[in-house]
N, C-alpha and C. Protein backbone atom coordinates (compact mmCIF):
# COMPACT_ATOMS: atom_id res chain seq x y z
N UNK A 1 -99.48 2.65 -198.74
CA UNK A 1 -99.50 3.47 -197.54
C UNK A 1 -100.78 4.29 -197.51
N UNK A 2 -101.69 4.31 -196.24
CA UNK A 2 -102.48 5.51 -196.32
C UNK A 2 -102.18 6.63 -196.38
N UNK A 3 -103.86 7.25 -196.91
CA UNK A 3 -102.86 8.60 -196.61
C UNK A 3 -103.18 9.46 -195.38
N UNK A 4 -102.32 9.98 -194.94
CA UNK A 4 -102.20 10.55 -193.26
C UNK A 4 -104.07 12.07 -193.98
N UNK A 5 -104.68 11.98 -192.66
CA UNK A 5 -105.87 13.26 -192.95
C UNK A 5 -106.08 13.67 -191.38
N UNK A 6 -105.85 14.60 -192.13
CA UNK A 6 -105.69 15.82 -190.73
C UNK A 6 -106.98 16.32 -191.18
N UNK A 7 -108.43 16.04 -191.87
CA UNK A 7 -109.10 17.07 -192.40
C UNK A 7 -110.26 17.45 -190.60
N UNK A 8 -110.27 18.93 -190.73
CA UNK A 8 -111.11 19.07 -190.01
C UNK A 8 -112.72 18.55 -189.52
N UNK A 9 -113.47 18.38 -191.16
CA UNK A 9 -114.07 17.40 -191.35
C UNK A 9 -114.28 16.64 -190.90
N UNK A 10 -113.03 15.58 -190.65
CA UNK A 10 -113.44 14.13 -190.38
C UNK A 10 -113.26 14.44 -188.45
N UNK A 11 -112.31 15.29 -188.15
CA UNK A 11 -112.10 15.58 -186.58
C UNK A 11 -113.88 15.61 -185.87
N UNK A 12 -114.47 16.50 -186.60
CA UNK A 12 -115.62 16.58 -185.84
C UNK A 12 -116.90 15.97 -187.02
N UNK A 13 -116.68 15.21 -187.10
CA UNK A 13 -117.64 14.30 -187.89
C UNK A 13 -119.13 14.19 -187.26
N UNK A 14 -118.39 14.07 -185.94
CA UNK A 14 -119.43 13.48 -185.18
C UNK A 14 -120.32 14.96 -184.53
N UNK A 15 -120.46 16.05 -184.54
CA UNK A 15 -120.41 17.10 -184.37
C UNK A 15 -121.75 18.08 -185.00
N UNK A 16 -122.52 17.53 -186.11
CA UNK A 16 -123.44 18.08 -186.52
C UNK A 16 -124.83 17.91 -185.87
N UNK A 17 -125.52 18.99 -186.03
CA UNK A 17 -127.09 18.74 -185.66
C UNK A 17 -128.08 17.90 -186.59
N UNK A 18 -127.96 18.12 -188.00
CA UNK A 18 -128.33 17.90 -188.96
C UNK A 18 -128.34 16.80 -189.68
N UNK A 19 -129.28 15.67 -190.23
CA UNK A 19 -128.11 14.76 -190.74
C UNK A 19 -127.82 15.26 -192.74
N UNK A 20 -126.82 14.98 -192.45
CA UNK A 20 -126.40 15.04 -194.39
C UNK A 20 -127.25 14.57 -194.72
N UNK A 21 -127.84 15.22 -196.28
CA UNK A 21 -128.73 14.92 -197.19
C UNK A 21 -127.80 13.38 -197.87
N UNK A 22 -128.60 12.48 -198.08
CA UNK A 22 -127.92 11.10 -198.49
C UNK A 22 -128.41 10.80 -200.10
N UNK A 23 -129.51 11.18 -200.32
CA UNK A 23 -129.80 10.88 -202.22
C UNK A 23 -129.19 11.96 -202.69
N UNK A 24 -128.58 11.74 -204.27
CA UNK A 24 -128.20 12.18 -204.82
C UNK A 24 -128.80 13.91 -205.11
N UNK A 25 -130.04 14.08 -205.39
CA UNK A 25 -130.53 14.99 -206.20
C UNK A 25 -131.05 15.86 -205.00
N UNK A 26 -131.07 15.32 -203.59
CA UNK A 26 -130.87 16.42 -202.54
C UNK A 26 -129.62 16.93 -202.07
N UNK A 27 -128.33 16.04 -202.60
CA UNK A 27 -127.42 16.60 -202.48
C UNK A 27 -126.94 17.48 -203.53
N UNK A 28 -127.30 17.41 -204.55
CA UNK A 28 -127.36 18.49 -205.36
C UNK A 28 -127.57 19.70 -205.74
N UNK A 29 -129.13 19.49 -204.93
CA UNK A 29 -130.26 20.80 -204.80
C UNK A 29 -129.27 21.72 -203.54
N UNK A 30 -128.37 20.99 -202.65
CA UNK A 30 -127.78 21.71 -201.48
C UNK A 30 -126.52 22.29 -202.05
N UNK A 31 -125.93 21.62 -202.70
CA UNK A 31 -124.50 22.24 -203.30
C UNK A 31 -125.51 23.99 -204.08
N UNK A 32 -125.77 23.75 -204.93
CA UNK A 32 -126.60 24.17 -205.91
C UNK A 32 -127.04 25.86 -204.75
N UNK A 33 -128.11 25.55 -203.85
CA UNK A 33 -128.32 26.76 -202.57
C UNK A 33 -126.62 26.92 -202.25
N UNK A 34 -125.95 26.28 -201.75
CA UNK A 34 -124.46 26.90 -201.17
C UNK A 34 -123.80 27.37 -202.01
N UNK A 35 -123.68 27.09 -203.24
CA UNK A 35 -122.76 27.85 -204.19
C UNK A 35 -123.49 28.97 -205.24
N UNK A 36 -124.69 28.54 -205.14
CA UNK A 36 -125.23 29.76 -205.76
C UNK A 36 -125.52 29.38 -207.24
N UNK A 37 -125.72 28.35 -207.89
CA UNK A 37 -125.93 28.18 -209.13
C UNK A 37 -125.62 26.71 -209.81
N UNK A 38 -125.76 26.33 -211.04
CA UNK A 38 -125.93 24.94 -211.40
C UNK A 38 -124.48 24.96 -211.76
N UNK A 39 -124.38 26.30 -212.61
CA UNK A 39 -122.97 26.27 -213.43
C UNK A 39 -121.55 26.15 -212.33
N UNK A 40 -121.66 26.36 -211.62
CA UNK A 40 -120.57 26.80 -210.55
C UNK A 40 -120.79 24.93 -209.69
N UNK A 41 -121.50 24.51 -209.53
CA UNK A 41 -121.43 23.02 -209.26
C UNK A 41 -121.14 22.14 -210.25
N UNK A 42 -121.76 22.65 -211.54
CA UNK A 42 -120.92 21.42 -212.72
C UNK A 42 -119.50 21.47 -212.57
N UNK A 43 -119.15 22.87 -212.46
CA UNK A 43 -117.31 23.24 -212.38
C UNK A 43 -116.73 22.44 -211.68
N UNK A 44 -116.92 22.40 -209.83
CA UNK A 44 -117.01 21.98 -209.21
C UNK A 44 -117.06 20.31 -209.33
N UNK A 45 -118.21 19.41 -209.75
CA UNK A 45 -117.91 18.26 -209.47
C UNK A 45 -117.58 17.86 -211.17
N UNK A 46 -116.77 18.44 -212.55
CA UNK A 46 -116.52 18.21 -213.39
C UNK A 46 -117.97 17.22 -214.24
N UNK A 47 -118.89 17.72 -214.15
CA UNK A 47 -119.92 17.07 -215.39
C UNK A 47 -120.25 18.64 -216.08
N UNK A 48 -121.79 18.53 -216.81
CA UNK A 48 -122.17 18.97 -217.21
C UNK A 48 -123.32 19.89 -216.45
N UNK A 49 -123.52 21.04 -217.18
CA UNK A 49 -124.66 22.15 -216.48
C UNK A 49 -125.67 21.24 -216.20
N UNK A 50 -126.42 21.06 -217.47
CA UNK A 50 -127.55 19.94 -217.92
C UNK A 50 -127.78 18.96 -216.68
N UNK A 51 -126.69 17.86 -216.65
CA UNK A 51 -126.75 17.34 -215.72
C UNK A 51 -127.18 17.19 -214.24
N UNK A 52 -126.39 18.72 -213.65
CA UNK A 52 -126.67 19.39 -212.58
C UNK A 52 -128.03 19.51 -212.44
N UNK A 53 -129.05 20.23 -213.50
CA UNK A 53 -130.38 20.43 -213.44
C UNK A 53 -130.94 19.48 -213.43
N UNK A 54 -131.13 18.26 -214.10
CA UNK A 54 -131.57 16.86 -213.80
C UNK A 54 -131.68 16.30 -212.26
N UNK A 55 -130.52 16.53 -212.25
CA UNK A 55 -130.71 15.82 -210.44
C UNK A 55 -131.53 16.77 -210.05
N UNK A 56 -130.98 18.12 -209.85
CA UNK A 56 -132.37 19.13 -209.43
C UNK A 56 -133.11 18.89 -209.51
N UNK A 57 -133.87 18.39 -210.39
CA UNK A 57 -135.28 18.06 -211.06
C UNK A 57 -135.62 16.54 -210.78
N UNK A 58 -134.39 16.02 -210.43
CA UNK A 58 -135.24 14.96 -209.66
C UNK A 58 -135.32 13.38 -210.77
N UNK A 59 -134.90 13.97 -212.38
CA UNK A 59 -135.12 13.23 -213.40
C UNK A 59 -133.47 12.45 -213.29
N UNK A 60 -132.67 12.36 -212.53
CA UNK A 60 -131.28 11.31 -212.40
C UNK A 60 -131.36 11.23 -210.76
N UNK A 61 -131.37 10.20 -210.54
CA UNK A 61 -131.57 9.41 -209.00
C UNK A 61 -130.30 8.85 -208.40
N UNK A 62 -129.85 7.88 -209.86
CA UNK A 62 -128.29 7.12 -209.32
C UNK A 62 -127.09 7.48 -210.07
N UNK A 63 -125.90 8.35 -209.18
CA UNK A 63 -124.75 9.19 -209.80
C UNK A 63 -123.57 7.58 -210.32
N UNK A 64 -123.22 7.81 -210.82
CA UNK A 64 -121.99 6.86 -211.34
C UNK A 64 -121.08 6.75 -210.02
N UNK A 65 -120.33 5.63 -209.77
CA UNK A 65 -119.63 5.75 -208.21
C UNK A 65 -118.59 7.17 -208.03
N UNK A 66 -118.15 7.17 -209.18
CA UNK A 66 -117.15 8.50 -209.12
C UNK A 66 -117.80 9.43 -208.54
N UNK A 67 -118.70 9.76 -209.92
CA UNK A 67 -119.60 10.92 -209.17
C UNK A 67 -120.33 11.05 -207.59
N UNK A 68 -120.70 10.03 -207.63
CA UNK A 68 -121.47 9.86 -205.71
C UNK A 68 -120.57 9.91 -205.05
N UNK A 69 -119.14 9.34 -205.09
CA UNK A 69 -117.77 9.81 -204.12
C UNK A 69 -117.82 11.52 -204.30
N UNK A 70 -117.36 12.29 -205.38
CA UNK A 70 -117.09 13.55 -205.36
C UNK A 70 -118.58 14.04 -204.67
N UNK A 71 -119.73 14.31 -204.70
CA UNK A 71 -120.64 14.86 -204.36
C UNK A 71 -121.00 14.65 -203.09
N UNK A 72 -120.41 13.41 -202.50
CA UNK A 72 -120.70 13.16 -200.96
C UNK A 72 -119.49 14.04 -200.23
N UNK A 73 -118.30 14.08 -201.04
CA UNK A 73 -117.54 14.60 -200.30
C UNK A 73 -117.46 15.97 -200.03
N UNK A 74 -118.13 16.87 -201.43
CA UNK A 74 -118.30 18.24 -201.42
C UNK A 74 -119.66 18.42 -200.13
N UNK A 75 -120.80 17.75 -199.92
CA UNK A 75 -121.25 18.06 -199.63
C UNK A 75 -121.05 18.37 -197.87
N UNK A 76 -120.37 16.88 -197.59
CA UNK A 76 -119.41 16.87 -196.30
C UNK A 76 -119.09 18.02 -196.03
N UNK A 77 -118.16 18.54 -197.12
CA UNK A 77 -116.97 19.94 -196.44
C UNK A 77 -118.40 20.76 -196.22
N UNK A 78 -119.08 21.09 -196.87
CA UNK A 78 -119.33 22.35 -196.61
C UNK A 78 -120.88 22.29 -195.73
N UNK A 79 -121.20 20.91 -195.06
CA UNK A 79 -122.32 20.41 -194.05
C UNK A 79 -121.95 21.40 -192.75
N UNK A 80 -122.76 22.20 -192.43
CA UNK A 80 -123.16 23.33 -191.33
C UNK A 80 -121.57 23.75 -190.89
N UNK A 81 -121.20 24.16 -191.60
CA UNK A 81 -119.87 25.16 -191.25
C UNK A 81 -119.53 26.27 -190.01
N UNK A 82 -120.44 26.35 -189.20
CA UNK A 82 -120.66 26.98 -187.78
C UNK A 82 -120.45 25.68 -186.55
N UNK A 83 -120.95 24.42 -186.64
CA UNK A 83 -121.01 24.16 -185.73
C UNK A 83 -119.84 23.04 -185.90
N UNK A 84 -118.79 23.11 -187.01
CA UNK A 84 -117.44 22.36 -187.42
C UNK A 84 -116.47 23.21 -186.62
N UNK A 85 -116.87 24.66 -187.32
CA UNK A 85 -115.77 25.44 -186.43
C UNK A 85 -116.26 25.98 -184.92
N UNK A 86 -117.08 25.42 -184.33
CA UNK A 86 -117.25 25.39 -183.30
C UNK A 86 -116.27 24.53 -182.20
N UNK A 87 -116.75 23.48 -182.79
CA UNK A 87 -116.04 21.80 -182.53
C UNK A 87 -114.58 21.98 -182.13
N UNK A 88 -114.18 23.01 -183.70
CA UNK A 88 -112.74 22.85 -184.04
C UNK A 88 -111.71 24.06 -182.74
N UNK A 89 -112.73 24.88 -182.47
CA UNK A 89 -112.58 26.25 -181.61
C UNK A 89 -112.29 25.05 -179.66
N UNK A 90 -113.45 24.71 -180.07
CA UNK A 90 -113.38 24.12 -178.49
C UNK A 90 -112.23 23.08 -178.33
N UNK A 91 -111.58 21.64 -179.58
CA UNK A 91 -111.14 20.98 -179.56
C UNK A 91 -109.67 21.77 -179.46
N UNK A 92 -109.41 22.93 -179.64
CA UNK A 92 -107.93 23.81 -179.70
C UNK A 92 -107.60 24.60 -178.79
N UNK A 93 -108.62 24.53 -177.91
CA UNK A 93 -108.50 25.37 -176.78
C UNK A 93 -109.14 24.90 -175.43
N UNK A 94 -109.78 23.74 -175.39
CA UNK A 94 -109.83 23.24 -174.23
C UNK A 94 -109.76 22.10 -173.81
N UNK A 95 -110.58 20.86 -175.27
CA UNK A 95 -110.79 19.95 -174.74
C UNK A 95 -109.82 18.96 -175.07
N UNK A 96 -109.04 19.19 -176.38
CA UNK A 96 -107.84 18.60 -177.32
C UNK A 96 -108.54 17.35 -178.15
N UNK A 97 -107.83 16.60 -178.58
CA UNK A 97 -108.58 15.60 -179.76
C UNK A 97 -107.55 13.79 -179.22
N UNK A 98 -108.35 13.00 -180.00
CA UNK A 98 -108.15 11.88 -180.20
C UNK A 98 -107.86 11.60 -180.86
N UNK A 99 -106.07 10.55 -180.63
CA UNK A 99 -105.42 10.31 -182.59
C UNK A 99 -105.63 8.57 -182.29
N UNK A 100 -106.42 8.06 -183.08
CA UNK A 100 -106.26 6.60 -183.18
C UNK A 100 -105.48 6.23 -184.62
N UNK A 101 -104.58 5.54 -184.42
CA UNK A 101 -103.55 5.59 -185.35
C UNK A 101 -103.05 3.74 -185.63
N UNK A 102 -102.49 3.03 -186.96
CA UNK A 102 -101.87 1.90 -186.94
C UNK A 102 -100.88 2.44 -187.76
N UNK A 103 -99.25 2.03 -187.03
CA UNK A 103 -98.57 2.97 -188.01
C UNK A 103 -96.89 2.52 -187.42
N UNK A 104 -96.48 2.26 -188.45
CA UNK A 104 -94.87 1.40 -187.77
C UNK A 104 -93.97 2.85 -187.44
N UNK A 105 -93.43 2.77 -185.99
CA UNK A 105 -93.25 4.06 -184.86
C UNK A 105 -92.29 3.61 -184.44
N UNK A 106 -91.04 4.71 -184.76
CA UNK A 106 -89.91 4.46 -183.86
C UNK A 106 -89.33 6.06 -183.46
N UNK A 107 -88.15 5.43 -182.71
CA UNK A 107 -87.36 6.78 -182.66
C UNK A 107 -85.49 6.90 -182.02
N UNK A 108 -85.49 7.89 -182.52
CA UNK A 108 -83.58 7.56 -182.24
C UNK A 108 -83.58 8.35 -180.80
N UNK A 109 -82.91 7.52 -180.25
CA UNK A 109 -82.41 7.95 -179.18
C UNK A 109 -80.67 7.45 -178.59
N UNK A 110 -80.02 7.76 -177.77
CA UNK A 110 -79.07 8.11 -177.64
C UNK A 110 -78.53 5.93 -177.78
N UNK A 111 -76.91 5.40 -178.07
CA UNK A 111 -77.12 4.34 -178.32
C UNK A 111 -76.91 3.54 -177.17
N UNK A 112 -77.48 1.93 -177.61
CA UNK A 112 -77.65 1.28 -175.78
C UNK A 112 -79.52 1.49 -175.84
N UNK A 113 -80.51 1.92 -176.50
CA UNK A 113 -81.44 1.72 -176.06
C UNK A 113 -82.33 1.10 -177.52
N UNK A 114 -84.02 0.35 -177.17
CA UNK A 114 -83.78 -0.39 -178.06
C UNK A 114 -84.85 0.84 -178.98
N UNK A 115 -84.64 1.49 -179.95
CA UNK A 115 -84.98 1.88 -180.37
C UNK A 115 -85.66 1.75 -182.33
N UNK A 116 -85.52 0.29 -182.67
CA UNK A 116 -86.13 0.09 -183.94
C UNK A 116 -88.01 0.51 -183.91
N UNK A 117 -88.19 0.53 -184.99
CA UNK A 117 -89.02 1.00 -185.51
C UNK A 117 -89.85 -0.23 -185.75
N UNK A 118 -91.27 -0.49 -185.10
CA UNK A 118 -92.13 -1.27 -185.26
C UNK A 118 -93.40 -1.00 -185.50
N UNK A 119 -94.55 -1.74 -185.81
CA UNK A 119 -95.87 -1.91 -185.96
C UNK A 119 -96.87 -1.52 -184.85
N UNK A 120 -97.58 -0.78 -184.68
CA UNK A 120 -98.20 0.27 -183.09
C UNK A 120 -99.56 0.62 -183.51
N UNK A 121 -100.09 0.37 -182.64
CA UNK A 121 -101.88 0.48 -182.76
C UNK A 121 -102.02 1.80 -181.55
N UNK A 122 -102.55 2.56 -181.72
CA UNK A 122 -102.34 3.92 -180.97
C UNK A 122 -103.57 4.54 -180.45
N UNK A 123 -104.03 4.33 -179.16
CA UNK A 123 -104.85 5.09 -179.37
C UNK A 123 -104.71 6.58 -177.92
N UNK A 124 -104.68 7.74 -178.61
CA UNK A 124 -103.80 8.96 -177.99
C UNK A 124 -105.03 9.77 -177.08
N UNK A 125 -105.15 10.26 -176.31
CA UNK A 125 -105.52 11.75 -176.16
C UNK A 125 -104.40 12.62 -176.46
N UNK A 126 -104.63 13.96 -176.72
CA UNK A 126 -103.88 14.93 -177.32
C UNK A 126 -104.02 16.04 -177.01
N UNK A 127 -103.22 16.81 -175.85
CA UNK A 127 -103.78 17.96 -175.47
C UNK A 127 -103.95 19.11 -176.18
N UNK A 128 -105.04 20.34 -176.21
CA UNK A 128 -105.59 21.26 -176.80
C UNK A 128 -104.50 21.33 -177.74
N UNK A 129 -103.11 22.43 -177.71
CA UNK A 129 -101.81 23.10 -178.19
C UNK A 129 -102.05 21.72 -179.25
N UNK A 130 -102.09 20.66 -179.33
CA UNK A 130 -101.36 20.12 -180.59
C UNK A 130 -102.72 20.32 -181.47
N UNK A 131 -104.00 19.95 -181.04
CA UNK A 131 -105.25 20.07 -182.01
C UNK A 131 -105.05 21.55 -182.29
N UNK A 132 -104.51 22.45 -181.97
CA UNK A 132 -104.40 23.80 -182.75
C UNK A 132 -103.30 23.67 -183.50
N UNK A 133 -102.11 23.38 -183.30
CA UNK A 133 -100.97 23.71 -183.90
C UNK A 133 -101.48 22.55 -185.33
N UNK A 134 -102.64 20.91 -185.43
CA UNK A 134 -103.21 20.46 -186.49
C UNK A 134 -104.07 21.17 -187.38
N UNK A 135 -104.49 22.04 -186.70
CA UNK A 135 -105.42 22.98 -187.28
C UNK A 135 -104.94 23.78 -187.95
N UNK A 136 -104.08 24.29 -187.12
CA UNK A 136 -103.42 26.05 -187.56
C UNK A 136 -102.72 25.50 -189.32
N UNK A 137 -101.80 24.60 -189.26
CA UNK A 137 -101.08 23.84 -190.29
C UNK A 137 -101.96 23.40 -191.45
N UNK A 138 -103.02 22.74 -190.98
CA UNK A 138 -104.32 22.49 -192.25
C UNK A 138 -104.22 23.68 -192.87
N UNK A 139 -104.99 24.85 -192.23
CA UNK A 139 -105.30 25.93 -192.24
C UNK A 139 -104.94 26.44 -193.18
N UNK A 140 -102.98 26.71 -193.06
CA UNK A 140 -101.75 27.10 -193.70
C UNK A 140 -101.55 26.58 -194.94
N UNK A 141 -102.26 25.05 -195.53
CA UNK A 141 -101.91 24.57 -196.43
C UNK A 141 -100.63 23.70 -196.37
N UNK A 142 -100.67 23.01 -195.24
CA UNK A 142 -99.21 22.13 -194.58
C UNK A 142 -99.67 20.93 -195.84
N UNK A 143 -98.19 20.69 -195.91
CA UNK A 143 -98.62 19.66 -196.62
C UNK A 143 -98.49 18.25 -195.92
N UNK A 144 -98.78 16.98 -196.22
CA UNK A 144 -98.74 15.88 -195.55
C UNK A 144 -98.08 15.41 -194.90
N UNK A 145 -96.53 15.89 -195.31
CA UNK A 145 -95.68 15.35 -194.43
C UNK A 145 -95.51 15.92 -193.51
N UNK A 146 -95.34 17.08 -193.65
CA UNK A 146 -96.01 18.77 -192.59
C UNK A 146 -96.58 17.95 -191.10
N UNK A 147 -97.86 17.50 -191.63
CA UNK A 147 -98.95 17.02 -191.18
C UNK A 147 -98.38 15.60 -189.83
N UNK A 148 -97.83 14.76 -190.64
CA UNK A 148 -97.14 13.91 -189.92
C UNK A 148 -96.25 14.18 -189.13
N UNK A 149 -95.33 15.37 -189.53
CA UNK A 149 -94.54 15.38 -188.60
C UNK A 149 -94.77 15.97 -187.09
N UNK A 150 -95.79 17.11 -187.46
CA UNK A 150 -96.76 17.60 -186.28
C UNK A 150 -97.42 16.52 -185.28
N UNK A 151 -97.83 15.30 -185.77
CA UNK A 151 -98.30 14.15 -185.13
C UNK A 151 -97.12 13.31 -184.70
N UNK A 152 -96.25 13.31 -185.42
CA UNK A 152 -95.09 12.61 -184.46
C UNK A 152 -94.57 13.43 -183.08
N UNK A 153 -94.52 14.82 -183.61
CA UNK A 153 -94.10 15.44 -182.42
C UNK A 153 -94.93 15.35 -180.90
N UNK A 154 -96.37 15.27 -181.27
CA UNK A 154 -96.90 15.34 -180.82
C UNK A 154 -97.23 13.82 -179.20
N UNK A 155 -97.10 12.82 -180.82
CA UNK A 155 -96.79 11.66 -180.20
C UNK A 155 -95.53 11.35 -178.93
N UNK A 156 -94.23 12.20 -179.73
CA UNK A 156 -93.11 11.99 -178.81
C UNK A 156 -93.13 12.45 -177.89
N UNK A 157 -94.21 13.82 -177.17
CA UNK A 157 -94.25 13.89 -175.87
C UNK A 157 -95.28 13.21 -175.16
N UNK A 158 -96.40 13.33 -175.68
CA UNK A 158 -97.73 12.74 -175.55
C UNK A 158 -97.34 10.87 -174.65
N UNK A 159 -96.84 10.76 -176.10
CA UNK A 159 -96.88 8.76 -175.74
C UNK A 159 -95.62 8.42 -174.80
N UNK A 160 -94.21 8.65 -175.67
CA UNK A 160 -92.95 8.16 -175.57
C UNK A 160 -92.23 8.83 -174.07
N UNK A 161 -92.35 10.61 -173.87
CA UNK A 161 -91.79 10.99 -172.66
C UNK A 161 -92.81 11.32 -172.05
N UNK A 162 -94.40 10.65 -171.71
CA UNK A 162 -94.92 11.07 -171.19
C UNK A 162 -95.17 12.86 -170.28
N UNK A 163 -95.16 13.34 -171.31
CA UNK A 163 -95.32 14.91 -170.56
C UNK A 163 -93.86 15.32 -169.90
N UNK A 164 -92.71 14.63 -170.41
CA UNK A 164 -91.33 14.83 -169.78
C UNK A 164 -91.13 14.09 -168.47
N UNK A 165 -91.91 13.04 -168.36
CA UNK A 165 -91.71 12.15 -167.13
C UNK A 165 -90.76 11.00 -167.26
N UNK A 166 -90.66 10.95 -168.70
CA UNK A 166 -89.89 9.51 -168.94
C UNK A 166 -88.93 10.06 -170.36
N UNK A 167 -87.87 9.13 -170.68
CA UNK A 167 -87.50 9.14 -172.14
C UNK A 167 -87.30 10.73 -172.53
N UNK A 168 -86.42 11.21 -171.50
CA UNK A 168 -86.00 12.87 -172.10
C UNK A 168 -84.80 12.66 -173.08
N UNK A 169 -84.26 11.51 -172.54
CA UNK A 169 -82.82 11.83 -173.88
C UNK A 169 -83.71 11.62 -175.89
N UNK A 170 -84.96 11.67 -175.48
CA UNK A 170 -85.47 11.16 -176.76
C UNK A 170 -85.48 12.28 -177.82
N UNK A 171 -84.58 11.70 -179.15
CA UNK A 171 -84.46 12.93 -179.93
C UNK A 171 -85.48 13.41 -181.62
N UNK A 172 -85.61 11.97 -181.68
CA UNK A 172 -87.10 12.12 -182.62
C UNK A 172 -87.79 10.73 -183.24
N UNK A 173 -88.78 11.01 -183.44
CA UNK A 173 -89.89 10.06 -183.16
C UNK A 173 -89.95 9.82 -184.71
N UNK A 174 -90.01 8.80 -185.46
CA UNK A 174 -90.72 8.25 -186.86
C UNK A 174 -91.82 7.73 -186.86
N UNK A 175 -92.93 8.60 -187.92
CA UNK A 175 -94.28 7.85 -187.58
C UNK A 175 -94.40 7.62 -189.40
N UNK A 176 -94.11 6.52 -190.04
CA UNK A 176 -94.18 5.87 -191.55
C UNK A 176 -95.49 4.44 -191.33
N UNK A 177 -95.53 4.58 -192.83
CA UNK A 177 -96.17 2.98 -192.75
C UNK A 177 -97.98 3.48 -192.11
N UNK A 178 -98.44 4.32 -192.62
CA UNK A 178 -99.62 4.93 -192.08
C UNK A 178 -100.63 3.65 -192.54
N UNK A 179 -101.38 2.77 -191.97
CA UNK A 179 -102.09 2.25 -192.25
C UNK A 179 -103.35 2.64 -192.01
N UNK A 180 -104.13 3.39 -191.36
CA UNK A 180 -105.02 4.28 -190.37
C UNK A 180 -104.51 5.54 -189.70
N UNK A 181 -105.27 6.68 -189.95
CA UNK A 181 -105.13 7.59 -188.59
C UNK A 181 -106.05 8.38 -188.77
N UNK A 182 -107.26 8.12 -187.37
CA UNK A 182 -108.32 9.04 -187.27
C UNK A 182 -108.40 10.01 -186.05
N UNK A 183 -108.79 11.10 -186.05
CA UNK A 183 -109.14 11.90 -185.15
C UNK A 183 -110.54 12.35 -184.45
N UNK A 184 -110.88 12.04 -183.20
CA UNK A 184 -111.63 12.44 -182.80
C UNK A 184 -111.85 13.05 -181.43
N UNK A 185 -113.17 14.14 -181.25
CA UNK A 185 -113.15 14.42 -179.97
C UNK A 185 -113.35 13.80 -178.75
């Protein structure tokens, strides 16, 4: 199963001015300015001080894959942090987000209707209220299932009763079987 990511991050990916530093030892030199020191980035991506200063210095070029996963990803989170929560400000309050989703989706509803649970390629707009109430929950430290269930809910008015136009006897939505789910503006 994937795993469901609500990360803000990936919501406004698309969202920076800047592009990410891509070699190793400039992504280093940037952790290194943002956190304030070598020692506090060894902590951080679990090697050595030593190490840290090398790339600094320019004398280690190619990180081990582990390492180039953890260091791309630290560097991600913390890539221009003004204009993420910019993104994230506008996507919660005006413009809402995009859930593209593959993910076996059902829901119970009253009996007599066909309600099993199948295989669904999704692709949503999502008005503002739910990209906040995804946010607010990140935020909170929701945990995954948290996370999903906020997106099912979301789904069950969104997709299933269309805004309460259709499918009111509908009493809840299952979203399992996460094969994909991305968000965008």
């Amino acid at each position: 199963m994937a795993r469901f990511c609500c990360s803000s991050t990936r919501v406004v990916r698309g969202k920076r001015t800047l592009l990410v530093p891509k070699a190793a030892p400039a992504q280093m030199r940037y952790l290194v300015r943002q956190l304030g020191g070598t020692r506090v980035v060894a902590q951080l991506l679990r090697i050595s001080q030593r190490t840290v200063e090398r790339y600094v210095k320019n004398q280690i070029k190619k990180p081990r894959p582990d390492l180039a996963a953890r260091l791309d990803r630290e560097v991600k989170a913390r890539w221009q942090p003004q204009v993420r929560a910019k993104a994230r400000q506008k996507a919660a309050t005006t413009s809402g987000i995009v859930i593209d989703t593959r993910a076996r989706i059902g829901y119970t509803a009253p009996i007599g209707t066909t309600d099993q649970d199948r295989l669904r390629h999704l692709t949503i707009a999502l008005p503002p209220r739910y990209a906040a109430r995804l946010f607010d929950a990140q935020e909170q430290g929701a945990t995954e299932q948290r996370l999903q269930e906020l997106a099912a809910e979301a789904l069950k008015e969104v997709y299933f009763q269309d805004g309460g136009r259709r499918a009111g006897s509908l009493e809840e939505v299952r979203f399992t079987d996460i094969e994909y789910l991305e968000f965008g503006l």
